[in-house]
C-alpha atoms as a PDB file:
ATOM      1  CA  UNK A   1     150.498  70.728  23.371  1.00  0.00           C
ATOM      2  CA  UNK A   2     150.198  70.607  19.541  1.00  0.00           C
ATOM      3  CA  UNK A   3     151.970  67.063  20.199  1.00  0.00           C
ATOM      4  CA  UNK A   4     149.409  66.356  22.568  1.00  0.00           C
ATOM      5  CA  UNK A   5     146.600  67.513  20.559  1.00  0.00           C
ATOM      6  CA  UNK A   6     148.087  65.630  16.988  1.00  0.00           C
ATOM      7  CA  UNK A   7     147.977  62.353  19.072  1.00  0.00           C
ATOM      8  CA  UNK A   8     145.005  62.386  19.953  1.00  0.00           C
ATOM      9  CA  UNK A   9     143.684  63.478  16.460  1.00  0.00           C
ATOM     10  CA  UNK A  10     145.780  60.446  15.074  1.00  0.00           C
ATOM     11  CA  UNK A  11     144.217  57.955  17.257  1.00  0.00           C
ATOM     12  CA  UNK A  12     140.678  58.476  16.390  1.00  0.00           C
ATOM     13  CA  UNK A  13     137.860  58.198  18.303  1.00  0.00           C
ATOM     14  CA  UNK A  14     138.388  54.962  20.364  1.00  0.00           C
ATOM     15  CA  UNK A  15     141.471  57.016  21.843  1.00  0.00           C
ATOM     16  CA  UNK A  16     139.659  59.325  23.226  1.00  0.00           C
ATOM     17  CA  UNK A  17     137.117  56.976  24.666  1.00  0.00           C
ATOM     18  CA  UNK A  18     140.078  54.988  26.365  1.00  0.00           C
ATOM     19  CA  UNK A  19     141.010  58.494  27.766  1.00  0.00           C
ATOM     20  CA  UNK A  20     137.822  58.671  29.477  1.00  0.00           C
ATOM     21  CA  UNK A  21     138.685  55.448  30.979  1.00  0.00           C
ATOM     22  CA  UNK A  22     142.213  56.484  31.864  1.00  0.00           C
ATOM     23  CA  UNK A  23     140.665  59.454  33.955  1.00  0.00           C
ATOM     24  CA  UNK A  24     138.590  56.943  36.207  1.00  0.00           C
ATOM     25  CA  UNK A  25     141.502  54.850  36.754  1.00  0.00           C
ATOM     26  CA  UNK A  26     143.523  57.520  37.814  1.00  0.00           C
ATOM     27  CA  UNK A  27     140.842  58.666  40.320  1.00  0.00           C
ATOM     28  CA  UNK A  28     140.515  55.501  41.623  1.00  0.00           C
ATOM     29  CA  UNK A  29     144.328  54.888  41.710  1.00  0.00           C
ATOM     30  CA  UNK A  30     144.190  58.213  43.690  1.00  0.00           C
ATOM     31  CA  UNK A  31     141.191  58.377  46.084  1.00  0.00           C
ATOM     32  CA  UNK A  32     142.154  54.443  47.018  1.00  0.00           C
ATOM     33  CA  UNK A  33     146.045  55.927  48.023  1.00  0.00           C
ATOM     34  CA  UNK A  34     144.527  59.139  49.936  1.00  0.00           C
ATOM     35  CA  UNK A  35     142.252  56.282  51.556  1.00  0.00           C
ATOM     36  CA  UNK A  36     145.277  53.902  52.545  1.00  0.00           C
ATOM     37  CA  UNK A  37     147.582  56.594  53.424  1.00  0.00           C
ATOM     38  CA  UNK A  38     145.071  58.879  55.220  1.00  0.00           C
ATOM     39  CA  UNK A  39     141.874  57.895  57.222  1.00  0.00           C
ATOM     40  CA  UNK A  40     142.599  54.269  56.657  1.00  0.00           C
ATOM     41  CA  UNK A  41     146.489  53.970  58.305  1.00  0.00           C
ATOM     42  CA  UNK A  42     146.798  53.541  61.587  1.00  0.00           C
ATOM     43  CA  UNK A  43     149.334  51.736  63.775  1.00  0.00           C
ATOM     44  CA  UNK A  44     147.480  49.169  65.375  1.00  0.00           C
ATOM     45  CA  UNK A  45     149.678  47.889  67.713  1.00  0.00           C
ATOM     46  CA  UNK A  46     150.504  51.527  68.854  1.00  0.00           C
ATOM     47  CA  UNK A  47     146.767  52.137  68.964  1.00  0.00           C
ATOM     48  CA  UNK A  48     145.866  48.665  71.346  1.00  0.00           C
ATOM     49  CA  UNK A  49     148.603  50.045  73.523  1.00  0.00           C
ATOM     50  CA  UNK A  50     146.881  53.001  73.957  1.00  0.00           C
ATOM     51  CA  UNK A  51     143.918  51.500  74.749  1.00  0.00           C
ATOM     52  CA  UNK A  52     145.577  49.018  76.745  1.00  0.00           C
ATOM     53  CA  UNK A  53     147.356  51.727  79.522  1.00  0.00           C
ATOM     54  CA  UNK A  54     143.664  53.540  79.544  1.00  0.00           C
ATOM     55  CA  UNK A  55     141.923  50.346  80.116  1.00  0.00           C
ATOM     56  CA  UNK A  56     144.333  49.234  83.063  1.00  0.00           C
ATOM     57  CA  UNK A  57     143.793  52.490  84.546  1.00  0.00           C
ATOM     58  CA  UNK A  58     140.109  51.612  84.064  1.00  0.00           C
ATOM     59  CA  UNK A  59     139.635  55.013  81.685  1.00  0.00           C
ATOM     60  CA  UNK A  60     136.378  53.547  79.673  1.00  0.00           C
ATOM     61  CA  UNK A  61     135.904  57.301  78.701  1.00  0.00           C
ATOM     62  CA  UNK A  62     138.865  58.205  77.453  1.00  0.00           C
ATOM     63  CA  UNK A  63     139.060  55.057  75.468  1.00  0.00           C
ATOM     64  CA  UNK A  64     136.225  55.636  73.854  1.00  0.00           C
ATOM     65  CA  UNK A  65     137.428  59.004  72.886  1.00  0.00           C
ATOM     66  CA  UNK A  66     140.558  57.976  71.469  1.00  0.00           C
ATOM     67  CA  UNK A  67     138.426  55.685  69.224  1.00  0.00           C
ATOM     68  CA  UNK A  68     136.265  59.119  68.244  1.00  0.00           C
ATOM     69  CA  UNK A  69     139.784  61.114  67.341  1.00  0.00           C
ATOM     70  CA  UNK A  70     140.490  59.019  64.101  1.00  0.00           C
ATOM     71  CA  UNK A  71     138.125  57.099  61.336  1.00  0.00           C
ATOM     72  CA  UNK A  72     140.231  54.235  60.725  1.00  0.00           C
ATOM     73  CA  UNK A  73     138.677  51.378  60.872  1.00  0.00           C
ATOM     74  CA  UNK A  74     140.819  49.673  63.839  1.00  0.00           C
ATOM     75  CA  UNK A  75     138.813  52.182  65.863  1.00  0.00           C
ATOM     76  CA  UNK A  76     135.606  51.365  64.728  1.00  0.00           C
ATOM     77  CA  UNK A  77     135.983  47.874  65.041  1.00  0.00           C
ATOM     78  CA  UNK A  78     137.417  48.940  68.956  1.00  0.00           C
ATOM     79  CA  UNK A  79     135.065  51.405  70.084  1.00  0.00           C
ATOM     80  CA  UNK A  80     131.996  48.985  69.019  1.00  0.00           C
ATOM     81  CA  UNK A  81     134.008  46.681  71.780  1.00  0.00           C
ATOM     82  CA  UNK A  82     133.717  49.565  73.879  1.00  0.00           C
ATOM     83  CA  UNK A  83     130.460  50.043  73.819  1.00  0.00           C
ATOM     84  CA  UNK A  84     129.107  46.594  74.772  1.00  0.00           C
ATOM     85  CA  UNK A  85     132.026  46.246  77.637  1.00  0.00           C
ATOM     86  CA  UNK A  86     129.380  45.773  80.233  1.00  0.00           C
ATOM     87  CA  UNK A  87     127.264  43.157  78.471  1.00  0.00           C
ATOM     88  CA  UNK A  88     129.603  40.218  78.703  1.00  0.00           C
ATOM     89  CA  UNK A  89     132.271  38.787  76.812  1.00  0.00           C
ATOM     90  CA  UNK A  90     129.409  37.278  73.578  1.00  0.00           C
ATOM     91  CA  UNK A  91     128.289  41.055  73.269  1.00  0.00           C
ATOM     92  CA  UNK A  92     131.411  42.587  73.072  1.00  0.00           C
ATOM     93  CA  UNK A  93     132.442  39.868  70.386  1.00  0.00           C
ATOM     94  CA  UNK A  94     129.435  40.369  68.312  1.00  0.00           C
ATOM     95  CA  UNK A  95     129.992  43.857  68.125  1.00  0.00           C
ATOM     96  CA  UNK A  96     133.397  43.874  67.205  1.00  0.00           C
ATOM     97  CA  UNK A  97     132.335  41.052  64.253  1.00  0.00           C
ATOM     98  CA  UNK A  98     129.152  42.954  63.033  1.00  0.00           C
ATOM     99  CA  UNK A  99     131.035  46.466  62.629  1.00  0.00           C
ATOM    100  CA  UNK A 100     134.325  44.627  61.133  1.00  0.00           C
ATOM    101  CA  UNK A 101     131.824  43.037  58.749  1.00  0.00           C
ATOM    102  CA  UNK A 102     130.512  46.571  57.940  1.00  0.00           C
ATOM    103  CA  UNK A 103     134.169  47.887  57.726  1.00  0.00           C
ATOM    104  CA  UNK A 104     135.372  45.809  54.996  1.00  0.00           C
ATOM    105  CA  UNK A 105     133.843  46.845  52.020  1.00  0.00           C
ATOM    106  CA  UNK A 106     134.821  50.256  52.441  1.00  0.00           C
ATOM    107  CA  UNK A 107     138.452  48.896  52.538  1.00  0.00           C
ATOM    108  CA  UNK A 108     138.370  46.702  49.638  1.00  0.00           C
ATOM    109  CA  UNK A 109     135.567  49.236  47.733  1.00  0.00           C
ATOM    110  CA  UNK A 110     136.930  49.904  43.891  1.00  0.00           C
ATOM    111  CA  UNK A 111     140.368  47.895  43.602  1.00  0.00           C
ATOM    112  CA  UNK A 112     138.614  44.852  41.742  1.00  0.00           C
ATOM    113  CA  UNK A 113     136.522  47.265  39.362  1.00  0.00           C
ATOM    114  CA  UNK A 114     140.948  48.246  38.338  1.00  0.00           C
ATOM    115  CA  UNK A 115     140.918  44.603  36.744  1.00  0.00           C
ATOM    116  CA  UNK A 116     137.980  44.963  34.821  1.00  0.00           C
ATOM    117  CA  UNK A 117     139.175  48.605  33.807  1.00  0.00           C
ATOM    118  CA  UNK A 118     142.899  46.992  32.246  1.00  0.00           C
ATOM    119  CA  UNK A 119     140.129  44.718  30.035  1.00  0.00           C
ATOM    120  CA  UNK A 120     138.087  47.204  28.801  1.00  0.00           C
ATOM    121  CA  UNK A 121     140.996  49.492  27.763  1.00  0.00           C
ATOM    122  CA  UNK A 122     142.711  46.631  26.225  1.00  0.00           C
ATOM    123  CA  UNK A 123     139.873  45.843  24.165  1.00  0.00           C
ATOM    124  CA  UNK A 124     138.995  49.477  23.093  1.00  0.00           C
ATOM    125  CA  UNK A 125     142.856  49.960  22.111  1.00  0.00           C
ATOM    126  CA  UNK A 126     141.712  46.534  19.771  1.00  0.00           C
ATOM    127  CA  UNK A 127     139.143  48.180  18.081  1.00  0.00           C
ATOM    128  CA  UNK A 128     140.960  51.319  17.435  1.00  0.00           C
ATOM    129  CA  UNK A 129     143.799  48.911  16.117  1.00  0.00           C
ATOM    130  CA  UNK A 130     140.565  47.294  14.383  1.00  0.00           C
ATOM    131  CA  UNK A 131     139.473  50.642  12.627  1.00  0.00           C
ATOM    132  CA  UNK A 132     142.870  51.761  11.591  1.00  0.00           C
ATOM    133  CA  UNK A 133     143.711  49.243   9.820  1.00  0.00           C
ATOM    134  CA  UNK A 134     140.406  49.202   8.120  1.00  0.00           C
ATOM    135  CA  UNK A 135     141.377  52.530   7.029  1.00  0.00           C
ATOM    136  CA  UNK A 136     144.844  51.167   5.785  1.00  0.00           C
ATOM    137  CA  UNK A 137     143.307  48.801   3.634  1.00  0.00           C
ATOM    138  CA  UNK A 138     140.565  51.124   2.182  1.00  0.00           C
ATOM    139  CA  UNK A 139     143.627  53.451   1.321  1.00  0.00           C
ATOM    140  CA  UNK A 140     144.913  50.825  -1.135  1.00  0.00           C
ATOM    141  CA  UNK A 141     142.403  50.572  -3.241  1.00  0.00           C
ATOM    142  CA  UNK A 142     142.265  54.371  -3.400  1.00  0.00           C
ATOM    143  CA  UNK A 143     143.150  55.150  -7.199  1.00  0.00           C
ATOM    144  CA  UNK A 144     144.838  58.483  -6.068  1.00  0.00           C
ATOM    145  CA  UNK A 145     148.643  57.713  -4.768  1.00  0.00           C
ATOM    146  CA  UNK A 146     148.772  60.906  -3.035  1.00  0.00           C
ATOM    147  CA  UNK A 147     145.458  60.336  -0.415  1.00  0.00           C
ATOM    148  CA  UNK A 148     146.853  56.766  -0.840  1.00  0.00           C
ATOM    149  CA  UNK A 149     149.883  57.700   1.263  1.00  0.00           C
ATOM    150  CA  UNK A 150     147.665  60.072   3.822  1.00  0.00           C
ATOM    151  CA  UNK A 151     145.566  57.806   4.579  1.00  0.00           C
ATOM    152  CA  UNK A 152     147.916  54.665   4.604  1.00  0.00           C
ATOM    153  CA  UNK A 153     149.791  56.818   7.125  1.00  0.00           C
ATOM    154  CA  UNK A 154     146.581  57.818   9.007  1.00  0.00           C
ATOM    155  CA  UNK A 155     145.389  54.517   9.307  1.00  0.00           C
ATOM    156  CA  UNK A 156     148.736  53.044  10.591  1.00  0.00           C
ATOM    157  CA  UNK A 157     149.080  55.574  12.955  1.00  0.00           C
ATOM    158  CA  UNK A 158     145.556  55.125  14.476  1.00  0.00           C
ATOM    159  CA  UNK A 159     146.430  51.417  14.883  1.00  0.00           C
ATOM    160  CA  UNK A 160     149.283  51.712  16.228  1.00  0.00           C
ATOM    161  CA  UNK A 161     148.616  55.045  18.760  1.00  0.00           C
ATOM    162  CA  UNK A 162     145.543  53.158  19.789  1.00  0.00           C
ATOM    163  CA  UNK A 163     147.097  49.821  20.769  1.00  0.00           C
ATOM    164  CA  UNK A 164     150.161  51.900  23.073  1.00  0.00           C
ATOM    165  CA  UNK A 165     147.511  53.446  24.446  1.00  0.00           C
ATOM    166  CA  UNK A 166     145.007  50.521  25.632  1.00  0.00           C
ATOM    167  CA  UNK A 167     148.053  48.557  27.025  1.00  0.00           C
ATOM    168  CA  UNK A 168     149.350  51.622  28.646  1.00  0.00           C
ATOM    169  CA  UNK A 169     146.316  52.543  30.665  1.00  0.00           C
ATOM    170  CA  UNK A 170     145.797  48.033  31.311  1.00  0.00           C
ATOM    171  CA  UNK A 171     149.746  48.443  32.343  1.00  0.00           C
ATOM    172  CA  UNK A 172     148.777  51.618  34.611  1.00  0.00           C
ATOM    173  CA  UNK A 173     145.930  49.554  36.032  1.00  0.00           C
ATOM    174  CA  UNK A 174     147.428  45.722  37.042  1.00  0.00           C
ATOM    175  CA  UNK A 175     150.165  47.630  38.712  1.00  0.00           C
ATOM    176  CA  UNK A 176     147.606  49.575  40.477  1.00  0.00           C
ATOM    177  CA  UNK A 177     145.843  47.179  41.581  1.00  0.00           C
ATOM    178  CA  UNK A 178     148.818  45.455  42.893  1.00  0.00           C
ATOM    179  CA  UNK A 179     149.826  47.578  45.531  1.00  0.00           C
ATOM    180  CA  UNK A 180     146.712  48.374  46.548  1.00  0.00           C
ATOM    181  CA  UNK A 181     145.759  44.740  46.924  1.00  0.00           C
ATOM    182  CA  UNK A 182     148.757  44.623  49.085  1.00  0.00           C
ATOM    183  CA  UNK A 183     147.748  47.756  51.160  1.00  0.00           C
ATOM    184  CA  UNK A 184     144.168  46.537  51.165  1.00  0.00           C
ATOM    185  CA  UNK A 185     145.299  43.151  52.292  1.00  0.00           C
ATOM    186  CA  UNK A 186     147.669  44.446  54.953  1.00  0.00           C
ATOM    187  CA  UNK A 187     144.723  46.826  56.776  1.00  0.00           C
ATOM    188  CA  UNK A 188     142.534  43.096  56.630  1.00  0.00           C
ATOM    189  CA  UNK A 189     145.221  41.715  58.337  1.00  0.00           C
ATOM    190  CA  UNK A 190     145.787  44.088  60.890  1.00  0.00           C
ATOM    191  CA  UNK A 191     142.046  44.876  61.450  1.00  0.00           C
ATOM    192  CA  UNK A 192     141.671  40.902  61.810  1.00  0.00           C
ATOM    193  CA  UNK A 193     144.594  40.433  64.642  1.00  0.00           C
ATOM    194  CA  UNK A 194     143.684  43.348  66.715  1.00  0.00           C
ATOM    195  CA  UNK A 195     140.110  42.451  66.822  1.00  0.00           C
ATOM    196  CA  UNK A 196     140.901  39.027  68.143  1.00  0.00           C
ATOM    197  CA  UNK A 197     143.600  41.056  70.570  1.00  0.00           C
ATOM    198  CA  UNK A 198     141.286  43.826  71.707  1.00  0.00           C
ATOM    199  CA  UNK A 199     138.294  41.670  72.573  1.00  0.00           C
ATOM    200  CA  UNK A 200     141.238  39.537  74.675  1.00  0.00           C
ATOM    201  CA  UNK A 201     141.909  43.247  76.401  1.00  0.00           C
ATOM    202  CA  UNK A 202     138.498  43.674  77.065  1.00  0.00           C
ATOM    203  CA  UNK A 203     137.374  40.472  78.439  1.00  0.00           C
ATOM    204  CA  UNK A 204     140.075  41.278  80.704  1.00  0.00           C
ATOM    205  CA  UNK A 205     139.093  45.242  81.547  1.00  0.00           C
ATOM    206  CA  UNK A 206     135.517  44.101  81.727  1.00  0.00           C
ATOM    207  CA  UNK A 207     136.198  41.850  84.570  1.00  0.00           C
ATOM    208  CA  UNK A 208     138.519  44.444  86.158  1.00  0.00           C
ATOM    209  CA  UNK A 209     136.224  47.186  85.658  1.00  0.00           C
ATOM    210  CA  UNK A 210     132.920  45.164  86.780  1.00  0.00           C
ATOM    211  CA  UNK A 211     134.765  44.848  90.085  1.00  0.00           C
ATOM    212  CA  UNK A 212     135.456  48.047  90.237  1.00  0.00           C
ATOM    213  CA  UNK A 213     132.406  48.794  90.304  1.00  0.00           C
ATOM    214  CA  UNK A 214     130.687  46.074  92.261  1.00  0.00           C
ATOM    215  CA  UNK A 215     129.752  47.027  95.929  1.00  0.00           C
ATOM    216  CA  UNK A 216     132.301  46.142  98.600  1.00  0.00           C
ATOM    217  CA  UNK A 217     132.125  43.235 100.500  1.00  0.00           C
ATOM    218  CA  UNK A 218     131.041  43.726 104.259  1.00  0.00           C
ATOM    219  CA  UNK A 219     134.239  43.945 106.855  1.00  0.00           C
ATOM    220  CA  UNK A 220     133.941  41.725 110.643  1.00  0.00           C
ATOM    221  CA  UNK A 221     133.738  45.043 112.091  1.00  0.00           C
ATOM    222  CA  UNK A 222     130.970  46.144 109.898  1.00  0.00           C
ATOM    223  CA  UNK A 223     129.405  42.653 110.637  1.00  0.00           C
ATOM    224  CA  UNK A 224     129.633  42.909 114.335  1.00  0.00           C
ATOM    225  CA  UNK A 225     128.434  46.282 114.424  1.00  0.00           C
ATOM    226  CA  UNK A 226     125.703  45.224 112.554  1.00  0.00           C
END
């Protein structure tokens, strides 16, 4: 800890500020991951399978349950479907498009700002580099050698803490925002091809389950009777 706390002593004020910004890159870093890995995952072929046995057996309820278990937003986009089954095949595809539309910012939501964050840390590690070696070159025209060689010291350090630091946290952040880009990217991708399968499945279980439904036709013997 005295390490720790001699650092950040050494590297002035600007480090600190880029430790600020370190903190929200490791929250978003972290929430985006819980968000990916969590109530964001889901196996979307395993889930239209699902949906595909309860829709054969004509099991609109239970469908739409399975949909309510889970927040991901394969089920969203599937239980709008759902819900407009009965309205004809242009319902049911306007639903599934209008809530998929609605989905996607919440998937992509924070991995651009990680860009702008490797910038800004990269450019307050400059100005620390900036002010430390203003400090260097005030210390040479200091007439006493011994703060001379303080504050030549102090003002290389600051430099050169400062400008580890601010490509550190921009290093921390483009890798970041790599693999989430690729998990972000991935859950598009999915949520894209099961749409386009699911309203398939349910152009097909609508017209199975609207004649289900519809009244029987008439037998001769009811017809003769009659």
């Amino acid at each position: 800890m005295s390490w720790l706390s001699e650092v950040f002593h050494k590297g002035g004020p600007f480090f600190i500020v880029n430790t600020f910004f370190l903190a929200i890159v490791i929250g978003v870093i972290v929430e985006r991951s819980i968000y990916f890995l969590g109530r964001g995952h889901l196996n979307a072929k395993a889930f239209l399978e699902q949906l595909r046995k309860l829709l054969s057996a004509n099991n609109v309820d239970r469908a739409k349950k399975l949909c309510d278990a889970t927040t991901a937003p394969v089920a969203r986009v599937a239980k709008a479907g759902l819900n407009r089954l009965h309205r004809g095949e242009a319902a049911v595809a306007q639903a599934m498009e209008e809530t998929m539309t609605d989905t996607l910012p919440e998937v992509k939501t924070r991995i651009g700002a990680l860009w702008s964050l490797a910038n800004i840390s990269t450019l307050v590690g400059l100005l620390g580099t900036i002010t430390g070696l203003i400090a260097t070159f005030a210390a040479i025209g200091d007439a006493n050698p011994a703060d001379r060689q303080k504050r030549l010291s102090d003002g290389i350090s600051e430099a050169m803490y400062n400008t580890a630091y601010g490509l550190s946290i921009a290093l921390v952040c483009m890798i970041g925002h790599l693999l989430l880009s690729a998990a972000m990217k991935k859950v598009v991708a999915d949520l894209e091809a099961f749409s386009l399968r699911f309203e398939n499945l349910l152009a097909d279980g609508g017209n199975t389950a609207a004649q289900s439904r519809a009244p029987a036709a008439p037998t001769e013997d009811e017809n003769q009777s009659a």
